[in-house]
PDB file of N, CA and C in Angstrom:
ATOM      1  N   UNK A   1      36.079  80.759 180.502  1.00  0.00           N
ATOM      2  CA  UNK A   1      36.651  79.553 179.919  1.00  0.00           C
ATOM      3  C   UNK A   1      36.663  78.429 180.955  1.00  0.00           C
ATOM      4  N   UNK A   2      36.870  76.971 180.428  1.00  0.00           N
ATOM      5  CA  UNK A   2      36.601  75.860 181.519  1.00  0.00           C
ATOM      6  C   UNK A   2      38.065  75.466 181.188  1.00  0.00           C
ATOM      7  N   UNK A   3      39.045  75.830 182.112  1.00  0.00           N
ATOM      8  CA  UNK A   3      40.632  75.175 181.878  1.00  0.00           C
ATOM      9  C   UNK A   3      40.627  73.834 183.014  1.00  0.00           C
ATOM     10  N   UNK A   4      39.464  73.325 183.326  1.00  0.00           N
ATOM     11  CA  UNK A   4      40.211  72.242 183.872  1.00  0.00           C
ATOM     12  C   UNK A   4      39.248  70.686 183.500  1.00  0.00           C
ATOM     13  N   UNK A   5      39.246  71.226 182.383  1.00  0.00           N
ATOM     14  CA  UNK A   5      38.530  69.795 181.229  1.00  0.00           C
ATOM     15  C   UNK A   5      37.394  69.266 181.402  1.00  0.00           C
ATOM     16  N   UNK A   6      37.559  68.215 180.422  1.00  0.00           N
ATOM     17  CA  UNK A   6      35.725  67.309 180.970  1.00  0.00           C
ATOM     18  C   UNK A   6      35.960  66.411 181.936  1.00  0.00           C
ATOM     19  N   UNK A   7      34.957  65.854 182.292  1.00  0.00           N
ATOM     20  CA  UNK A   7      34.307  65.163 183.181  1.00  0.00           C
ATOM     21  C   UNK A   7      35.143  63.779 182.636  1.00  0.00           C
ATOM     22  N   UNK A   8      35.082  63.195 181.740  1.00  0.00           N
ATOM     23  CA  UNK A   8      35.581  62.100 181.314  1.00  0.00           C
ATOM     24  C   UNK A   8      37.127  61.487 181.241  1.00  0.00           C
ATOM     25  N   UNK A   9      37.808  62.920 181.002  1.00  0.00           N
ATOM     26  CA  UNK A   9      38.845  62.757 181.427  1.00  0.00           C
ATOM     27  C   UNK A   9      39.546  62.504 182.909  1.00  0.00           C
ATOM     28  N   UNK A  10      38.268  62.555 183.377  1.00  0.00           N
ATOM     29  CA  UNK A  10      39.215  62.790 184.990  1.00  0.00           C
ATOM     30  C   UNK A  10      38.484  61.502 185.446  1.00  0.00           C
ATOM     31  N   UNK A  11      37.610  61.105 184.971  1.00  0.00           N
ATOM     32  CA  UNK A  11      37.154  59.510 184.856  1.00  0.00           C
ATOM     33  C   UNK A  11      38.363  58.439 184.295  1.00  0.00           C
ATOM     34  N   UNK A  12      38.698  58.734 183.463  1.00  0.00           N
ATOM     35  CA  UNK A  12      39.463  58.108 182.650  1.00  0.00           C
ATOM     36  C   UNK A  12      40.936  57.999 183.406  1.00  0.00           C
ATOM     37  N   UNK A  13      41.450  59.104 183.816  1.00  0.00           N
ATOM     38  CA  UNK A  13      42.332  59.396 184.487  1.00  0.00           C
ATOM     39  C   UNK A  13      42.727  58.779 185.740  1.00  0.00           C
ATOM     40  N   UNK A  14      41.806  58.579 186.231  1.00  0.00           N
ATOM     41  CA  UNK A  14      41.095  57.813 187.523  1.00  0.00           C
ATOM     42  C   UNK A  14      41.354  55.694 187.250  1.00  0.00           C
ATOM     43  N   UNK A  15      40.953  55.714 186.311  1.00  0.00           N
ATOM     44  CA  UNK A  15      41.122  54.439 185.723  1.00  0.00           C
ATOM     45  C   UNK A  15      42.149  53.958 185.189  1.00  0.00           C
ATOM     46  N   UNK A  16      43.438  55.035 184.573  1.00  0.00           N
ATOM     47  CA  UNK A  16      44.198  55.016 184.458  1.00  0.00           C
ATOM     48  C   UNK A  16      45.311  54.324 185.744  1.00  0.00           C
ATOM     49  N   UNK A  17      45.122  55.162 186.585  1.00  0.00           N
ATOM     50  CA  UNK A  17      45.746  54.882 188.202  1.00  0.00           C
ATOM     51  C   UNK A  17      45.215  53.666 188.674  1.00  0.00           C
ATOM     52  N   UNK A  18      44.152  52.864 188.292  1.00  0.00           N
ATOM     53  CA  UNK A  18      43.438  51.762 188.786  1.00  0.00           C
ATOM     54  C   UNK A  18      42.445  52.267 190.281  1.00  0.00           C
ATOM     55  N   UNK A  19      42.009  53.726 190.200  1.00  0.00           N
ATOM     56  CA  UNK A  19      41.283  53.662 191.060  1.00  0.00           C
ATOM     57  C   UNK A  19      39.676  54.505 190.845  1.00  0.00           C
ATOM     58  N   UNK A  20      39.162  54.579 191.287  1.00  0.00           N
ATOM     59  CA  UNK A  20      37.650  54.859 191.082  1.00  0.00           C
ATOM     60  C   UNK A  20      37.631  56.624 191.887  1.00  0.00           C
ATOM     61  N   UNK A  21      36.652  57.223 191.119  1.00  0.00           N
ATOM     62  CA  UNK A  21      36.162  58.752 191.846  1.00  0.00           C
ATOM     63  C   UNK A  21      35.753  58.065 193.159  1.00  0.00           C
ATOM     64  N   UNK A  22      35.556  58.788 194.033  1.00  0.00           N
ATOM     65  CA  UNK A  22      35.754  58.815 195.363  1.00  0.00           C
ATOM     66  C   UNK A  22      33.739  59.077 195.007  1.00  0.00           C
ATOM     67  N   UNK A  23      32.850  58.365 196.343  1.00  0.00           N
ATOM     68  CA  UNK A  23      31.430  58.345 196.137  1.00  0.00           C
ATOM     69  C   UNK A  23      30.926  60.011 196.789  1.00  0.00           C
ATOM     70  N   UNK A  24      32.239  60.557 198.042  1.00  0.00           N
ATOM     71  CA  UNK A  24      32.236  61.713 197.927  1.00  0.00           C
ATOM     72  C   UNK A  24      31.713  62.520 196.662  1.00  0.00           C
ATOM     73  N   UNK A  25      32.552  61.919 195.644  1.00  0.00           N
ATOM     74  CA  UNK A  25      33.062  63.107 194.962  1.00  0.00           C
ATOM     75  C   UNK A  25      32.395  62.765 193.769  1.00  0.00           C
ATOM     76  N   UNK A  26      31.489  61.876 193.428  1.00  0.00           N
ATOM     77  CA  UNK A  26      30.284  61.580 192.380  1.00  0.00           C
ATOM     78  C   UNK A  26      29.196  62.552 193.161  1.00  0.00           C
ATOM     79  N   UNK A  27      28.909  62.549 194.190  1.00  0.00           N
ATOM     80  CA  UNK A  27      27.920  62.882 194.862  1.00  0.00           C
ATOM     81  C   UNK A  27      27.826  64.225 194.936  1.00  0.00           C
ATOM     82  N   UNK A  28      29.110  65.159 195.317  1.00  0.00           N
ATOM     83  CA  UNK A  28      29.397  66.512 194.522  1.00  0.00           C
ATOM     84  C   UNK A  28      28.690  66.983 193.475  1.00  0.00           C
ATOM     85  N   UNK A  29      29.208  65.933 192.226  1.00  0.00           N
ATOM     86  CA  UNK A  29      29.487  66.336 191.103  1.00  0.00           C
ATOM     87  C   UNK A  29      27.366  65.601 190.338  1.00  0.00           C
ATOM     88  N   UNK A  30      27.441  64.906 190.919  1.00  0.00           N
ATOM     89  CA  UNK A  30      25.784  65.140 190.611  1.00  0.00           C
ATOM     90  C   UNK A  30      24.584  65.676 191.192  1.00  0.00           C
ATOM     91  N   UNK A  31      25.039  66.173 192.494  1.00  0.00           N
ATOM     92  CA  UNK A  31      24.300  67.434 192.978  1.00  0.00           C
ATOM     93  C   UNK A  31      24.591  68.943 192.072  1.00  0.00           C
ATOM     94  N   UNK A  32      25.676  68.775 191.587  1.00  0.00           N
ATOM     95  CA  UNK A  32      25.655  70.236 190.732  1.00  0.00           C
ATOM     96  C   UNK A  32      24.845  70.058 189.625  1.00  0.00           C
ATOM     97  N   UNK A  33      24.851  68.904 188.622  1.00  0.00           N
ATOM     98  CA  UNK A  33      24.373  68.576 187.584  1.00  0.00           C
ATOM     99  C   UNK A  33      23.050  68.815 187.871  1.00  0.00           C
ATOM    100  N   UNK A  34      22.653  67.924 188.892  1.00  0.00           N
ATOM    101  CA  UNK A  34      21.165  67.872 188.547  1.00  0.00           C
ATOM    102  C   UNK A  34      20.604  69.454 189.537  1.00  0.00           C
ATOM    103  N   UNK A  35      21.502  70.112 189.941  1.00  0.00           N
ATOM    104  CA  UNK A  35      20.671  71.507 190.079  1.00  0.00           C
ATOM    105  C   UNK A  35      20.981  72.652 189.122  1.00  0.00           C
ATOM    106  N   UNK A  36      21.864  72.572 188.122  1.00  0.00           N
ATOM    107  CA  UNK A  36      21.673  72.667 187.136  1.00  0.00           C
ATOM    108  C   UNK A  36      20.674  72.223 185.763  1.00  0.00           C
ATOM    109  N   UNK A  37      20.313  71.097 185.785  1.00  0.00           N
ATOM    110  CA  UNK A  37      19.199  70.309 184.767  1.00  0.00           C
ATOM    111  C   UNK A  37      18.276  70.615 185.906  1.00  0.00           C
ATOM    112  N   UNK A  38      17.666  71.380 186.583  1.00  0.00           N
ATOM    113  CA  UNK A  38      16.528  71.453 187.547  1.00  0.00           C
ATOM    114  C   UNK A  38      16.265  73.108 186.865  1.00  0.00           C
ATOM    115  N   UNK A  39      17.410  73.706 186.823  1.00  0.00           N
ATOM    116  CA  UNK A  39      17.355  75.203 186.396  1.00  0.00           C
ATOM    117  C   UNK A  39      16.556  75.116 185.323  1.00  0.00           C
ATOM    118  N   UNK A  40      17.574  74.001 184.012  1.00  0.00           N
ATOM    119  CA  UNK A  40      17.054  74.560 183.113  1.00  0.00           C
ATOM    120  C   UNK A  40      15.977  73.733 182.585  1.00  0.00           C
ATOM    121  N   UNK A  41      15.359  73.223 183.052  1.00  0.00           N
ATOM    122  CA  UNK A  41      14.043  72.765 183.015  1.00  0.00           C
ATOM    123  C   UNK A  41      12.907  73.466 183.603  1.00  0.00           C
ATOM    124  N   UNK A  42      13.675  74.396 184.528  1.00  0.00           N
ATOM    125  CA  UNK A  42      12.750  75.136 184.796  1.00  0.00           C
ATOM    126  C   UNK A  42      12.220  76.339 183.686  1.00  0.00           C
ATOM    127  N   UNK A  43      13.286  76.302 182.948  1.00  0.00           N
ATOM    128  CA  UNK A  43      13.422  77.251 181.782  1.00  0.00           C
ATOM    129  C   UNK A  43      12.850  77.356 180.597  1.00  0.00           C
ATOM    130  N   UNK A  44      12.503  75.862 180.812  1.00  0.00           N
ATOM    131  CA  UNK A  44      11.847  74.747 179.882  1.00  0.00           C
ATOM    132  C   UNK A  44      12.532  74.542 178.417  1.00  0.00           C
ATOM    133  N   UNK A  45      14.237  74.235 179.300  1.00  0.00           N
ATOM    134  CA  UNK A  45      14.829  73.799 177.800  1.00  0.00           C
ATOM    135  C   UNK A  45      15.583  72.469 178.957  1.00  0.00           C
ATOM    136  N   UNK A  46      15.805  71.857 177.662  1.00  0.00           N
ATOM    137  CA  UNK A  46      16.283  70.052 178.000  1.00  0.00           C
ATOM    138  C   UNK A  46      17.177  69.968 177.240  1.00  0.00           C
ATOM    139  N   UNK A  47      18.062  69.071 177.795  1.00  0.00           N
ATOM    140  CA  UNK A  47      19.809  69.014 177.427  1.00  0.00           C
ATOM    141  C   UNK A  47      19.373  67.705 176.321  1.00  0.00           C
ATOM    142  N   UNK A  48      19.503  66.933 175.612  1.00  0.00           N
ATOM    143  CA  UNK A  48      19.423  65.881 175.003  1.00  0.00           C
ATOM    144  C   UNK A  48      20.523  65.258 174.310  1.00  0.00           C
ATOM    145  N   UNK A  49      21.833  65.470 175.373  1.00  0.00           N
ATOM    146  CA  UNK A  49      22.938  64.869 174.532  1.00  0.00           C
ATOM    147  C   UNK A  49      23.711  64.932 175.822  1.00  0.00           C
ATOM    148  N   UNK A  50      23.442  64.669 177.516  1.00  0.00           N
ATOM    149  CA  UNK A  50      23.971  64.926 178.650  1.00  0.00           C
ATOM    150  C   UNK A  50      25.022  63.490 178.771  1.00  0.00           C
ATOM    151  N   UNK A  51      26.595  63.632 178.636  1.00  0.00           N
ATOM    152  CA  UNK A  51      27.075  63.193 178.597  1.00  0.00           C
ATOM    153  C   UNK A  51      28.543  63.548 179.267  1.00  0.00           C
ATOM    154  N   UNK A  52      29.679  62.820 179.582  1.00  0.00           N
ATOM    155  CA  UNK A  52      30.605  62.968 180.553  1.00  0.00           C
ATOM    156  C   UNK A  52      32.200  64.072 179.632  1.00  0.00           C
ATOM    157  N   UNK A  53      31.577  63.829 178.432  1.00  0.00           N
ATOM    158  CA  UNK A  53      31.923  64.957 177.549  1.00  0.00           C
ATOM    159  C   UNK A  53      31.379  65.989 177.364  1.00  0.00           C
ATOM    160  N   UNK A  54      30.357  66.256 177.427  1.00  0.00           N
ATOM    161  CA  UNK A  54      29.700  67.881 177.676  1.00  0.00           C
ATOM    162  C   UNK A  54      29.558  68.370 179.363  1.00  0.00           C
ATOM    163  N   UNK A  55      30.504  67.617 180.139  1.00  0.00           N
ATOM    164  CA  UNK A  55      30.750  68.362 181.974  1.00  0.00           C
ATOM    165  C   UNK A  55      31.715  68.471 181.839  1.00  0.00           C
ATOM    166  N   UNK A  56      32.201  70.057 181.507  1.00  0.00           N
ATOM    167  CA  UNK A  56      33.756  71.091 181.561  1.00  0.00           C
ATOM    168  C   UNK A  56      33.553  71.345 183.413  1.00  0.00           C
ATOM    169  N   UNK A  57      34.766  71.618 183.386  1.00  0.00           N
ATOM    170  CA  UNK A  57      35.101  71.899 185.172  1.00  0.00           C
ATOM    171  C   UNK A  57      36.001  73.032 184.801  1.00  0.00           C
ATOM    172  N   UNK A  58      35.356  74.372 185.384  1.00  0.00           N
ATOM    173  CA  UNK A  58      35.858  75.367 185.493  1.00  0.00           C
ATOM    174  C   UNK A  58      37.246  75.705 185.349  1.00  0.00           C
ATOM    175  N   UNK A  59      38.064  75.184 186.935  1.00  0.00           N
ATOM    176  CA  UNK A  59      39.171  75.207 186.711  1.00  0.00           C
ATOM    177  C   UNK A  59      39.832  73.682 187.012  1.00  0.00           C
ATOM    178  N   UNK A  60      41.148  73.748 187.389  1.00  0.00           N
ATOM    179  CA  UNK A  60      41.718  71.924 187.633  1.00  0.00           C
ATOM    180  C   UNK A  60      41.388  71.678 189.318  1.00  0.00           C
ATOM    181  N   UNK A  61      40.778  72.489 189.887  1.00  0.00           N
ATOM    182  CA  UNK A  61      40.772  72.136 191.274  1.00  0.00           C
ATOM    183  C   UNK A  61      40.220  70.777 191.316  1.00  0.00           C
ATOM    184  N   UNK A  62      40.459  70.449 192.434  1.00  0.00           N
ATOM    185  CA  UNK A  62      39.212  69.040 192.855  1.00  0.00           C
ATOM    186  C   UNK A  62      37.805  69.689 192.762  1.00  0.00           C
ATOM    187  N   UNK A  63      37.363  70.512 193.178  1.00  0.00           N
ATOM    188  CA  UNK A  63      35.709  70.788 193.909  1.00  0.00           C
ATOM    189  C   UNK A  63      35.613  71.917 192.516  1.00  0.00           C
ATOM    190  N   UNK A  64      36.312  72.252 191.841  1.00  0.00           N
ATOM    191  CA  UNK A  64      35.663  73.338 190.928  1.00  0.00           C
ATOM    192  C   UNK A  64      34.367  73.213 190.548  1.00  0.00           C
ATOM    193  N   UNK A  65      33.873  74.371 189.988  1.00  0.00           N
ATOM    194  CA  UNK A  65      32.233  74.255 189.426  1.00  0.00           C
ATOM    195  C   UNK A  65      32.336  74.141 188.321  1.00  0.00           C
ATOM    196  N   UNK A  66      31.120  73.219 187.973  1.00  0.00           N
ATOM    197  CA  UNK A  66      31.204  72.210 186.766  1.00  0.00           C
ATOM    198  C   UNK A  66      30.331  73.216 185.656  1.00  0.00           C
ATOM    199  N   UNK A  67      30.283  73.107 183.943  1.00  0.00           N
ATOM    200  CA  UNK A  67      29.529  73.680 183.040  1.00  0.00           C
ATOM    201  C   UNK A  67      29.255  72.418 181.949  1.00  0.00           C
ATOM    202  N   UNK A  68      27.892  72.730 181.854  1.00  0.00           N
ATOM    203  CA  UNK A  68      27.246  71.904 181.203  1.00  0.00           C
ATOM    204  C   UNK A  68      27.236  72.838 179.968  1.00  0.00           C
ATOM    205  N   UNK A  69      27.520  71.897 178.788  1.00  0.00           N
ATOM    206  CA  UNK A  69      28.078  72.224 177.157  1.00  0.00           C
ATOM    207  C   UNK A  69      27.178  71.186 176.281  1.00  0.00           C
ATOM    208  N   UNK A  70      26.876  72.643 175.444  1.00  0.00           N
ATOM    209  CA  UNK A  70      26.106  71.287 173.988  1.00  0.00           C
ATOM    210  C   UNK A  70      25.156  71.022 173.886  1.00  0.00           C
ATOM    211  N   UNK A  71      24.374  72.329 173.896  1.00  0.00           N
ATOM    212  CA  UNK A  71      22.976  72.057 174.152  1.00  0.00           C
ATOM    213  C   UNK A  71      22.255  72.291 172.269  1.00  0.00           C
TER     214      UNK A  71
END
């Protein structure tokens, strides 16, 4: 299970407070993505709906590992 939500929320959340994800912490979070979309292209299947609502985060940590949903 992914108990520590989407991606958007913690965007949102972020904006809420008036402050921005940290470039750290985009940079994290799209090195996982795109070695994930590297996998599964290697697989030769393509996500076509990759959005900040289909990136669940494992658990609520900061650094948790992210799951791509909704294919």
């Amino acid at each position: 299970t992914c108990e520590g939500g989407e991606l958007l929320e913690r965007i949102v959340s972020a904006q809420a407070r008036g402050k921005a994800l940290s470039e750290g912490y985009v940079a994290e979070l799209m090195k996982q993505m795109m070695n994930a979309l590297a996998y599964f292209h290697s697989q030769h299947v393509v996500h076509k709906d990759l959005k900040p609502e289909n990136i669940l985060f494992q658990d609520t940590s900061p650094h948790s590992p992210i799951k791509i949903i909704d294919f």
